[in-house]
C-alpha atoms as a PDB file:
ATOM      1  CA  UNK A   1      -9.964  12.660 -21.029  1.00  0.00           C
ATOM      2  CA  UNK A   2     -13.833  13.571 -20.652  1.00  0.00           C
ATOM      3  CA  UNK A   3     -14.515  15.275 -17.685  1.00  0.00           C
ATOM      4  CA  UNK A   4     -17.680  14.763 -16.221  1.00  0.00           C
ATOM      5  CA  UNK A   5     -17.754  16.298 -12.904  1.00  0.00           C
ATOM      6  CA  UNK A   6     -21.116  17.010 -11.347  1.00  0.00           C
ATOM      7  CA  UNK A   7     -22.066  19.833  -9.285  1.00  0.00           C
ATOM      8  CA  UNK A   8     -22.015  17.762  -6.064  1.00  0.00           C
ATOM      9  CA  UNK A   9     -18.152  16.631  -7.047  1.00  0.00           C
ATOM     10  CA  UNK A  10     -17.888  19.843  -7.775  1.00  0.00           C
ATOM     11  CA  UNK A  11     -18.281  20.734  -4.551  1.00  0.00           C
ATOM     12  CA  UNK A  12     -16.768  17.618  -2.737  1.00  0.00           C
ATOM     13  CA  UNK A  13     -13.467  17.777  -4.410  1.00  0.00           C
ATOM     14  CA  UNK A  14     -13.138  21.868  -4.547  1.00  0.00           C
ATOM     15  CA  UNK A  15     -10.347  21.799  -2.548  1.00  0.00           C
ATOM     16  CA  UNK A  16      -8.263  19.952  -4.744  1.00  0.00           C
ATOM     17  CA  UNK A  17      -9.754  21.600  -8.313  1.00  0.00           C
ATOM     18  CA  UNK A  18      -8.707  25.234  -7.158  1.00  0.00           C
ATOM     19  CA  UNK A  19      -4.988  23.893  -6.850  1.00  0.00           C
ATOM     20  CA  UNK A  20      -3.051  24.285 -10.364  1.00  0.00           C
ATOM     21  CA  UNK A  21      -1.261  21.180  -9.648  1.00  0.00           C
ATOM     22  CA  UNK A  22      -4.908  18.895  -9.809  1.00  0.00           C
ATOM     23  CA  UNK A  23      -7.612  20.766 -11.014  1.00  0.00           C
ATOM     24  CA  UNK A  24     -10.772  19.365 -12.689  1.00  0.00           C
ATOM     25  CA  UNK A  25      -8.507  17.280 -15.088  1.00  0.00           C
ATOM     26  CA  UNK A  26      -6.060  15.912 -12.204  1.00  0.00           C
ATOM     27  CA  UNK A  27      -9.575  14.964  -9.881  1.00  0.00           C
ATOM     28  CA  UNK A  28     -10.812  13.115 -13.031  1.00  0.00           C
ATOM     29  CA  UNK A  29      -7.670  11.429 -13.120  1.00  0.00           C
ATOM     30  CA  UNK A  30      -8.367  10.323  -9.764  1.00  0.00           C
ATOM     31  CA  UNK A  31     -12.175   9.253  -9.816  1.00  0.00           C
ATOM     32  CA  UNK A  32     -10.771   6.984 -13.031  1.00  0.00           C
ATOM     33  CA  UNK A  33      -8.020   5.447 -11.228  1.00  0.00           C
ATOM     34  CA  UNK A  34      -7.748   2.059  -9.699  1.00  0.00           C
ATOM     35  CA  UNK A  35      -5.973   1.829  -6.486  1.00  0.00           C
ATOM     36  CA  UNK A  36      -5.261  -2.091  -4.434  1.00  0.00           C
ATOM     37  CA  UNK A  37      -4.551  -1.975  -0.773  1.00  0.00           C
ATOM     38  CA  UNK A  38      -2.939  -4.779   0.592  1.00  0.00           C
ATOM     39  CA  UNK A  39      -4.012  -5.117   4.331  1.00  0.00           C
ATOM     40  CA  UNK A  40      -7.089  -3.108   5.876  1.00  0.00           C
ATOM     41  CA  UNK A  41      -5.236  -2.768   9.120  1.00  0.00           C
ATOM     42  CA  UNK A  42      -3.220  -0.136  10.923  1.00  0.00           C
ATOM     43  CA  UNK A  43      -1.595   1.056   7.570  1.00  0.00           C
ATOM     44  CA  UNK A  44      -4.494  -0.245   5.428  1.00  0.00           C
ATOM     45  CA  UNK A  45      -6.779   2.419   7.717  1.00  0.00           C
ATOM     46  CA  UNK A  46      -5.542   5.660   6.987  1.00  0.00           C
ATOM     47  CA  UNK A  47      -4.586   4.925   3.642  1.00  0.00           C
ATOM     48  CA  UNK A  48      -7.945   3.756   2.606  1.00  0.00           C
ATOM     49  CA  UNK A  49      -9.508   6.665   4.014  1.00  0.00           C
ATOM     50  CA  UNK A  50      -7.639   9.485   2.175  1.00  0.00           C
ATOM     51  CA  UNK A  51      -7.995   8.112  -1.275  1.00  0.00           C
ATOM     52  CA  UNK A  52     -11.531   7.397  -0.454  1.00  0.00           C
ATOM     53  CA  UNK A  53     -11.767  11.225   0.525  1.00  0.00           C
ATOM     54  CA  UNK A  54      -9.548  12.304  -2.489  1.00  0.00           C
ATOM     55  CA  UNK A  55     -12.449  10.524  -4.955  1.00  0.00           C
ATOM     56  CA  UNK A  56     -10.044   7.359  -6.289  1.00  0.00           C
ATOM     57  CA  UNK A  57     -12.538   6.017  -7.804  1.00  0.00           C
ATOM     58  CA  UNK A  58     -12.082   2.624  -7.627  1.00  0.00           C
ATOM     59  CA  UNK A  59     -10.559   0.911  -4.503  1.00  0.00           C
ATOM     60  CA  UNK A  60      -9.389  -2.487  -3.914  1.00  0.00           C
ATOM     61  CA  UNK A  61      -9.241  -4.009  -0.440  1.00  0.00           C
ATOM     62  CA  UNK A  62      -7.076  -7.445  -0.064  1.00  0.00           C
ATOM     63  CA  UNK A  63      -7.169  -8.529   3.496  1.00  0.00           C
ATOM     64  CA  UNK A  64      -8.269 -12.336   4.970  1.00  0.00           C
ATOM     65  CA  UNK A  65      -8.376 -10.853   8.661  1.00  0.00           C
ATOM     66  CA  UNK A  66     -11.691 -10.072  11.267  1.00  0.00           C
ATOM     67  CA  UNK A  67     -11.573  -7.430  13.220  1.00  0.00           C
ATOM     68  CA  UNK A  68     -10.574  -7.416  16.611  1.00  0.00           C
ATOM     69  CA  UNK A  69     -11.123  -5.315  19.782  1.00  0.00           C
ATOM     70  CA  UNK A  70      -7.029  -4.948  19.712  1.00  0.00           C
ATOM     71  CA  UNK A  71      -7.067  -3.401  16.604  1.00  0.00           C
ATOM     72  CA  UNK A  72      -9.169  -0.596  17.507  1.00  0.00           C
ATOM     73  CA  UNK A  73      -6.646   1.054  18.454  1.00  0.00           C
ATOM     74  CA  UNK A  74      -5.130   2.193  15.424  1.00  0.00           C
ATOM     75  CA  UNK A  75      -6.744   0.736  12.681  1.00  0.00           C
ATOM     76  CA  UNK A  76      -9.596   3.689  12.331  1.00  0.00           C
ATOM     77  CA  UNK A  77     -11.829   2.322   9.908  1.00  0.00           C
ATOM     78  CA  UNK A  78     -13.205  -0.296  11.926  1.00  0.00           C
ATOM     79  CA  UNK A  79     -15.638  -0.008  15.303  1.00  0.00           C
ATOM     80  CA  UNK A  80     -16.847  -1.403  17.971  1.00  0.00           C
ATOM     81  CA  UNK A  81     -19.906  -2.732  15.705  1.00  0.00           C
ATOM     82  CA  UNK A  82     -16.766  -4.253  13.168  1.00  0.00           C
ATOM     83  CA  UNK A  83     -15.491  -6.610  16.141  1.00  0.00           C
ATOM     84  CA  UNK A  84     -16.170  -9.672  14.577  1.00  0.00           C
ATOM     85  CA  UNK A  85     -16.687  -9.129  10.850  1.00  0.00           C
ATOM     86  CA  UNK A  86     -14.305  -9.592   7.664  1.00  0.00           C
ATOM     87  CA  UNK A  87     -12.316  -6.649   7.509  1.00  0.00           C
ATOM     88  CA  UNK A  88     -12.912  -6.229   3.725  1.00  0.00           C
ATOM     89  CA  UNK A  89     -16.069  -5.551   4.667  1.00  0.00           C
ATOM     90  CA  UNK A  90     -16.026  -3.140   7.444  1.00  0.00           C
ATOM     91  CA  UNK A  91     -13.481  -0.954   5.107  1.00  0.00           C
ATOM     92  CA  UNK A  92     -15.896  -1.388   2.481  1.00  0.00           C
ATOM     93  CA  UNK A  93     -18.788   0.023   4.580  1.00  0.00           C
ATOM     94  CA  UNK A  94     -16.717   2.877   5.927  1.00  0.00           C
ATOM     95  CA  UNK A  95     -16.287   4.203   2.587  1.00  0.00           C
ATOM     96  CA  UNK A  96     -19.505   3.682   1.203  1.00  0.00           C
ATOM     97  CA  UNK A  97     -20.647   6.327   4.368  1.00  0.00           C
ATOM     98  CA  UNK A  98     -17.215   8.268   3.477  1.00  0.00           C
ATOM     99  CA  UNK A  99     -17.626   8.692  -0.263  1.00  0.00           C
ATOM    100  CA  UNK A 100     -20.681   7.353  -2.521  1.00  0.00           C
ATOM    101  CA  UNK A 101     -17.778   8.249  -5.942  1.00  0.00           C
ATOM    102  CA  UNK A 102     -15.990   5.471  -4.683  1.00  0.00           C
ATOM    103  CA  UNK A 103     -16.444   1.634  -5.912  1.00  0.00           C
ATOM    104  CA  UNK A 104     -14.867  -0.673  -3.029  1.00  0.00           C
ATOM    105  CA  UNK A 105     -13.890  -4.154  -4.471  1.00  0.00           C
ATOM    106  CA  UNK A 106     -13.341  -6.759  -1.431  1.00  0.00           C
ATOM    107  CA  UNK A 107     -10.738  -9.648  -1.653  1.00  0.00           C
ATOM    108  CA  UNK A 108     -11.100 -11.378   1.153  1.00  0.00           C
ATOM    109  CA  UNK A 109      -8.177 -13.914   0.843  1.00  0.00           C
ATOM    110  CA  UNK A 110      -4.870 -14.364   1.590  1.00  0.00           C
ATOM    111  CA  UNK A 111      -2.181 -13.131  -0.962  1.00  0.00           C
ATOM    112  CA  UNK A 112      -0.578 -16.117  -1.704  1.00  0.00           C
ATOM    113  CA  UNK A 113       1.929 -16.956  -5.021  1.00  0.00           C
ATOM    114  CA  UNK A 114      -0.769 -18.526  -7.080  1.00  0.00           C
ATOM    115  CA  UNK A 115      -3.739 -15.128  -6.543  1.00  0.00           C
ATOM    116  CA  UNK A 116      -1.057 -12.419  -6.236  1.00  0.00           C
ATOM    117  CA  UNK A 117      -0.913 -11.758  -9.895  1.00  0.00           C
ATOM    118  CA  UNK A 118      -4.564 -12.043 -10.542  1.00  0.00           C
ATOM    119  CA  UNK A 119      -5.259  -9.732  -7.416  1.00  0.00           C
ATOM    120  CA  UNK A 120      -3.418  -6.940  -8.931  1.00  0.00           C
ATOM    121  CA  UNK A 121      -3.775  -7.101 -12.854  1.00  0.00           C
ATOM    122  CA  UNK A 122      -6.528  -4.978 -12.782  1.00  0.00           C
ATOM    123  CA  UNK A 123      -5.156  -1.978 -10.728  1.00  0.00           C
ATOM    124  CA  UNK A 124      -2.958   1.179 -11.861  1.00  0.00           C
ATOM    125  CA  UNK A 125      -1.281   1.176  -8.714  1.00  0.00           C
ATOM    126  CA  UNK A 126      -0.726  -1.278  -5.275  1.00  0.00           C
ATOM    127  CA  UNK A 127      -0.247  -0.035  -1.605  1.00  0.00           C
ATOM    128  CA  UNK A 128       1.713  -2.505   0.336  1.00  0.00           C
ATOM    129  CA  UNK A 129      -0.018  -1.858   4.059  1.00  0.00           C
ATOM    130  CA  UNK A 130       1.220  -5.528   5.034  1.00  0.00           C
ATOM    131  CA  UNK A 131       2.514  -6.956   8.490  1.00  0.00           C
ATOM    132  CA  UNK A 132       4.901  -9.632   6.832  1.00  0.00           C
ATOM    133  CA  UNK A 133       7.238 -10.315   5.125  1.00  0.00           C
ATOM    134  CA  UNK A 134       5.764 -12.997   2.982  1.00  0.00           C
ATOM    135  CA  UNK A 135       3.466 -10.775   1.754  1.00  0.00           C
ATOM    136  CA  UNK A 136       6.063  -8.679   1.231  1.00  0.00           C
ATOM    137  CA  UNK A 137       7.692 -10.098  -1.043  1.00  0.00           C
ATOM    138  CA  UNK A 138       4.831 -11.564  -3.198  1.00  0.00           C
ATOM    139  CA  UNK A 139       3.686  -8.171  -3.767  1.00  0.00           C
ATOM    140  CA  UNK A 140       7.085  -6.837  -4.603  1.00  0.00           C
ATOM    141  CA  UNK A 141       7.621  -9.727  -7.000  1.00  0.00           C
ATOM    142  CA  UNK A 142       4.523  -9.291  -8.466  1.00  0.00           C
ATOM    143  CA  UNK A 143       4.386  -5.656  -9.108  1.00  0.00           C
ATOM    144  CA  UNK A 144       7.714  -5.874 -10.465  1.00  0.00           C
ATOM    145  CA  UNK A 145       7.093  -8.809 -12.490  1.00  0.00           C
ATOM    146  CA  UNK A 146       3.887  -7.073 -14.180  1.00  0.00           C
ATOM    147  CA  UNK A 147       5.665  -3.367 -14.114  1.00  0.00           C
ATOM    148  CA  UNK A 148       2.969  -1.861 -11.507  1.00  0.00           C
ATOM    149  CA  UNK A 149       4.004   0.371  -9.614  1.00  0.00           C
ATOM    150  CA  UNK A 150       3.707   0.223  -5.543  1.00  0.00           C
ATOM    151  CA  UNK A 151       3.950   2.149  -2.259  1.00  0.00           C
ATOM    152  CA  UNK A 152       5.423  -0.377   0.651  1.00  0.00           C
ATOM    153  CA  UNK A 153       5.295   0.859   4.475  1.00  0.00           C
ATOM    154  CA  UNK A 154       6.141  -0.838   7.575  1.00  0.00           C
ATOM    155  CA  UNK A 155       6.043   0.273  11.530  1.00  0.00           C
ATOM    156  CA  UNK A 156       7.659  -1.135  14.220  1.00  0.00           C
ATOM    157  CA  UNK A 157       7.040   0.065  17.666  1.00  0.00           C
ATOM    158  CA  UNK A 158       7.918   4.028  17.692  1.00  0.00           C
ATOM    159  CA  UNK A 159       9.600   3.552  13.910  1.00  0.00           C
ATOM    160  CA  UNK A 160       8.177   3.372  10.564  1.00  0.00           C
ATOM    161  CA  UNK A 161       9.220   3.279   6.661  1.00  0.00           C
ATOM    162  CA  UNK A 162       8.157   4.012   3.323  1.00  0.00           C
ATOM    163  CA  UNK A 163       9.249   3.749  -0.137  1.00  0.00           C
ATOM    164  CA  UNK A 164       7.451   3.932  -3.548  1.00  0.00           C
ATOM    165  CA  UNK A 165       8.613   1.570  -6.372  1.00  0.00           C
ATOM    166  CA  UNK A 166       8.051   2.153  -9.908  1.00  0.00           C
ATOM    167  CA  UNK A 167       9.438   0.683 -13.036  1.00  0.00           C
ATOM    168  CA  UNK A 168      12.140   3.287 -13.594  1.00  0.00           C
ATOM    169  CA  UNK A 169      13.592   2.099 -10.160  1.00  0.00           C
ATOM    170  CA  UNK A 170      14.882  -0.372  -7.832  1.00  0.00           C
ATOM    171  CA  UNK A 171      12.601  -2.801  -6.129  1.00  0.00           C
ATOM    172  CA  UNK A 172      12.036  -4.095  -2.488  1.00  0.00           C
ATOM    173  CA  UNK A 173      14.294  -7.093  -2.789  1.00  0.00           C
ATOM    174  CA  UNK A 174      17.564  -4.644  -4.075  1.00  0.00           C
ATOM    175  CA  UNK A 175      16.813  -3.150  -0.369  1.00  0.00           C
ATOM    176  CA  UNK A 176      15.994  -6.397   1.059  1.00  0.00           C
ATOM    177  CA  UNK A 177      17.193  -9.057  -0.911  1.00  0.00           C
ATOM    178  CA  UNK A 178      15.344 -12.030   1.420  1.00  0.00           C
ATOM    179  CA  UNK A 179      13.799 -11.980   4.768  1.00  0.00           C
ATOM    180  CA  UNK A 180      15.396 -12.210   8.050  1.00  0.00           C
ATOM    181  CA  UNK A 181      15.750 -15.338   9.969  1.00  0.00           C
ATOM    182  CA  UNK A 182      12.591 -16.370  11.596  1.00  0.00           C
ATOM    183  CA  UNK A 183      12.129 -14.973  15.361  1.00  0.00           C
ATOM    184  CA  UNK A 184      14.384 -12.235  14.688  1.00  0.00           C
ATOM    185  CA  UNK A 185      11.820  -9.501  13.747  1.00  0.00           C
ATOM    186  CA  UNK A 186       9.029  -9.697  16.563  1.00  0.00           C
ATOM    187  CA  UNK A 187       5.695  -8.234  15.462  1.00  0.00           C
ATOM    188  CA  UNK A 188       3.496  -5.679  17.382  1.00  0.00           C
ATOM    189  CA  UNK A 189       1.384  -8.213  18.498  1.00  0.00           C
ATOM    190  CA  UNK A 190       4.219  -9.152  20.836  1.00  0.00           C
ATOM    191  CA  UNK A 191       6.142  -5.569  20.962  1.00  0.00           C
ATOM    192  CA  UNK A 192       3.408  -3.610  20.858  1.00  0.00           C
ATOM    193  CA  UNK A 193       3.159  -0.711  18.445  1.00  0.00           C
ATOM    194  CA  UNK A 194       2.123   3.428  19.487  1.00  0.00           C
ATOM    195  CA  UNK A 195      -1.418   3.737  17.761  1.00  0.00           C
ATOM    196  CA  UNK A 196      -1.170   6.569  16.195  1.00  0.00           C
ATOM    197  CA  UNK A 197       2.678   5.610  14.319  1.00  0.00           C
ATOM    198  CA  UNK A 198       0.514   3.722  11.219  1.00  0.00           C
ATOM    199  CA  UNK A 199      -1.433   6.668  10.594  1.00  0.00           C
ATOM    200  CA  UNK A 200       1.643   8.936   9.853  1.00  0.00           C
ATOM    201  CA  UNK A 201       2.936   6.330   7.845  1.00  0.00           C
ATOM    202  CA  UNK A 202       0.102   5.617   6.088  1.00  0.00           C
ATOM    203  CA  UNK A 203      -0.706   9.206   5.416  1.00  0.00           C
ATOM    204  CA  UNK A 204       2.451   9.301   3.492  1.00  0.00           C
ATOM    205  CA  UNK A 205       1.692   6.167   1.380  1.00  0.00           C
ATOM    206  CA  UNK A 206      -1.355   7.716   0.426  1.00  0.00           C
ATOM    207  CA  UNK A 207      -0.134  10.573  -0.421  1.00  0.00           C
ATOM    208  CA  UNK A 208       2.685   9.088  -3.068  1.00  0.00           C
ATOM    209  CA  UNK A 209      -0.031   7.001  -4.109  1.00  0.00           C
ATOM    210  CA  UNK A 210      -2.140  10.071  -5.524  1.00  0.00           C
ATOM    211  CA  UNK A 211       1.184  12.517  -6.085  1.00  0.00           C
ATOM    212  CA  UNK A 212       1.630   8.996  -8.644  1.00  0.00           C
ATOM    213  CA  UNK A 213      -2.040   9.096  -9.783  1.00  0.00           C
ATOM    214  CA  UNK A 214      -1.420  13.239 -10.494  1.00  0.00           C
ATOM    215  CA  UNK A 215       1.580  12.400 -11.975  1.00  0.00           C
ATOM    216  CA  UNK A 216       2.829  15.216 -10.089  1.00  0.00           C
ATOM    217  CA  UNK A 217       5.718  16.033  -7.203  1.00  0.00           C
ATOM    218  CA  UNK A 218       9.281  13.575  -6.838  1.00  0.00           C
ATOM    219  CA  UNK A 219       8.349  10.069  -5.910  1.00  0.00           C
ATOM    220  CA  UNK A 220      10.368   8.087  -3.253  1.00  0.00           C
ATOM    221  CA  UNK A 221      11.704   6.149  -5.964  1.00  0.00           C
ATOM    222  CA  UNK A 222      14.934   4.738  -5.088  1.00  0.00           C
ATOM    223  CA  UNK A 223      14.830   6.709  -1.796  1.00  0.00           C
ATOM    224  CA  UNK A 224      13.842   4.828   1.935  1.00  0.00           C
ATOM    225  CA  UNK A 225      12.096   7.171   4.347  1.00  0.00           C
ATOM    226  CA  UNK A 226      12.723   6.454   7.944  1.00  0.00           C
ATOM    227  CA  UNK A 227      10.434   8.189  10.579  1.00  0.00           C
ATOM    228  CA  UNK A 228      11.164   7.664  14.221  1.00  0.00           C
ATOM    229  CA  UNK A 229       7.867   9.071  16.485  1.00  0.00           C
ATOM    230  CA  UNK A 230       9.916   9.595  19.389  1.00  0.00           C
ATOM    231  CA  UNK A 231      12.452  11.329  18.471  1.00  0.00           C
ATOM    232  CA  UNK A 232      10.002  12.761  15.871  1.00  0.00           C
ATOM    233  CA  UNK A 233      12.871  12.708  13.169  1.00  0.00           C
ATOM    234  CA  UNK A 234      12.718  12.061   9.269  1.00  0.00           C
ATOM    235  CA  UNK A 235      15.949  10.575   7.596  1.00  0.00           C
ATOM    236  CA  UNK A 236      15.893   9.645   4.082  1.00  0.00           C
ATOM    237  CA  UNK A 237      18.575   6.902   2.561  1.00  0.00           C
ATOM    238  CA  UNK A 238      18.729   6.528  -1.312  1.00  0.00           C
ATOM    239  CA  UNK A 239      19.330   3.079  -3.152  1.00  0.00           C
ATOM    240  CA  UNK A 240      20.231   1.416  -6.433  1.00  0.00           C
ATOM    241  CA  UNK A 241      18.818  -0.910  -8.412  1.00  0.00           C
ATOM    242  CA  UNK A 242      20.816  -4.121  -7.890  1.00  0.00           C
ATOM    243  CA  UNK A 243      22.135  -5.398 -11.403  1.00  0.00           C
ATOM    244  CA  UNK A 244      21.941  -9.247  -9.738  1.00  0.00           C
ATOM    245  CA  UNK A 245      18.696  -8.798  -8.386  1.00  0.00           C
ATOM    246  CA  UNK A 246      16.903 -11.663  -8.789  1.00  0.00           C
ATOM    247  CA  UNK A 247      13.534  -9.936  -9.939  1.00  0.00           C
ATOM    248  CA  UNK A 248      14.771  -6.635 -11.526  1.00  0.00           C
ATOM    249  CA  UNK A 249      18.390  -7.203 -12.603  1.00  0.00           C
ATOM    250  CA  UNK A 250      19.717  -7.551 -15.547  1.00  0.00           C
ATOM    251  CA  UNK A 251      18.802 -11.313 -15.589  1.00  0.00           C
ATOM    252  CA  UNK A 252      15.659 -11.587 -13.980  1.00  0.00           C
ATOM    253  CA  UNK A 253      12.967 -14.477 -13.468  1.00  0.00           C
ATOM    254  CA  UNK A 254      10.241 -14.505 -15.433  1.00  0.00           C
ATOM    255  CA  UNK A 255       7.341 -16.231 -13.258  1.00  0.00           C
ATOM    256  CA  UNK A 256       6.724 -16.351  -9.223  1.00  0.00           C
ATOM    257  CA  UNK A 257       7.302 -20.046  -9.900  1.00  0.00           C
ATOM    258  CA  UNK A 258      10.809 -19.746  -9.625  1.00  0.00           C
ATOM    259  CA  UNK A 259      10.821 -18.085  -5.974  1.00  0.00           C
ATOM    260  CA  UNK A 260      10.333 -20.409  -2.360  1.00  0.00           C
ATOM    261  CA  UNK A 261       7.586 -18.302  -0.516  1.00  0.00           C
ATOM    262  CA  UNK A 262       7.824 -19.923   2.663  1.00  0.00           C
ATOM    263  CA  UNK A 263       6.178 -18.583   5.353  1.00  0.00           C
ATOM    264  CA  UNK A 264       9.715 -17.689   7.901  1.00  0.00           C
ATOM    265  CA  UNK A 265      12.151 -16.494   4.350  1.00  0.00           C
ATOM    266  CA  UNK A 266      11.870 -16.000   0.742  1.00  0.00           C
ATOM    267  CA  UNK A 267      14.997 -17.176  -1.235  1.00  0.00           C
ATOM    268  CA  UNK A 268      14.796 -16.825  -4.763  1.00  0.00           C
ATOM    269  CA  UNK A 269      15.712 -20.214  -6.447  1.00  0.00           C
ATOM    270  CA  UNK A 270      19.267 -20.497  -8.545  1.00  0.00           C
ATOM    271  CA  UNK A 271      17.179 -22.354 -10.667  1.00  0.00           C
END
């Protein structure tokens, strides 16, 4: 690795060179690495802000959405100013005033089963800051497919989850193998959700996301993280990899072609 940290980064990132566990090596690390967020919104937020501070040095932003007034509530990234405009590039213009090290690339489309693998081929790692499960399961399927690894995290109200998959473990679908019924998951458009539940959650995707970048600390790698805000409780629940796991397992597909993406489930063909 050639380190070529200037005075200015220097001083920017001092906070993480004085630590043993990062140093000048471990920040290079992280202005060389390319990071794809999946979703600019109330998870999206917070992640994209910390590894915009920690100097990732390339960031990807996937998101199809505008910004709305309702979102202002937790999704800090975007203002009053943002109502309006492409998400991708609100995010993009908060970090250029956050971080000049950093390189924003917008994708301002829809994950869908035909872009997914294309959207991520270029990244060392994925965060999963999604409000479906569609998306869900794309990225899942596609990470796992390729062997990227991923951070997923979800919130719900008061509760939230997070999970890091890499290719030594288990994937989403061994948790989840398909999506519920349609209906029987509301979303916080209709349930409402507290605004400041995404950015704990989101703090702690970032953070596996650069503890993977380091390659330092235990991931949560076969482990589920459950945080409840109101009780302000942290459980943790471990899981296996599922030997007839449709995308991992011991016989797994080989292309998203074989999977049914539709919009209210996401069976995985026998085929």
């Amino acid at each position: 690795m050639s380190l070529s940290l200037d005075p200015t980064q220097l001083d920017r990132y001092s906070r993480h060179i004085i630590m043993d566990e990062v140093g000048p090596e471990g920040q290079q690390s992280l202005l060389d690495a390319a990071v794809l967020v999946v979703g600019a919104g109330g998870l999206g937020a917070p992640i994209i802000q910390y590894l915009a501070a920690a100097g990732v040095g390339t960031l990807g932003v996937a998101d199809d959405d505008e910004v709305e007034l309702s979102n202002l509530q937790r999704q800090i990234i975007h203002g009053n100013d943002d109502v309006g405009r492409p998400k991708v590039e609100s995010a993009a213009d908060f970090v250029a005033d956050l971080n000049p090290d950093v390189t924003v690339r917008t994708h301002e489309v829809r994950v869908e089963p035909d872009n997914v693998a294309g959207l991520i081929e270029d990244y060392d790692f994925v965060v999963d800051a999604t409000d479906n499960f569609r998306t869900r399961y794309l990225v899942n399927d596609a990470c796992t497919l390729s062997g990227t690894p991923f951070s997923h995290g979800a919130i719900y109200k008061f509760e939230g989850q997070v999970t890091t998959f890499t290719t030594e473990g288990p994937c989403y679908r061994c948790l989840f193998p398909e999506a519920p019924p349609e209906g029987m998951v509301a979303d916080c458009a209709s349930t409402g959700v507290l605004g400041v539940l995404p950015g704990t959650v989101g703090c702690v995707q970032a953070t596996e996301t650069v503890k993977y970048l380091l390659d330092e600390g235990e991931l949560l790698d076969g482990r589920m993280l459950f945080y409840d805000a109101m009780d302000m409780t942290f459980e943790e629940v471990e899981f296996r990899r599922n030997p007839d796991c449709p995308v991992c397992g011991d016989d797994p597909i080989e292309t998203l072609s074989q999977v049914e993406y539709a919009e209210e489930s996401c069976p995985v063909n026998a085929d």
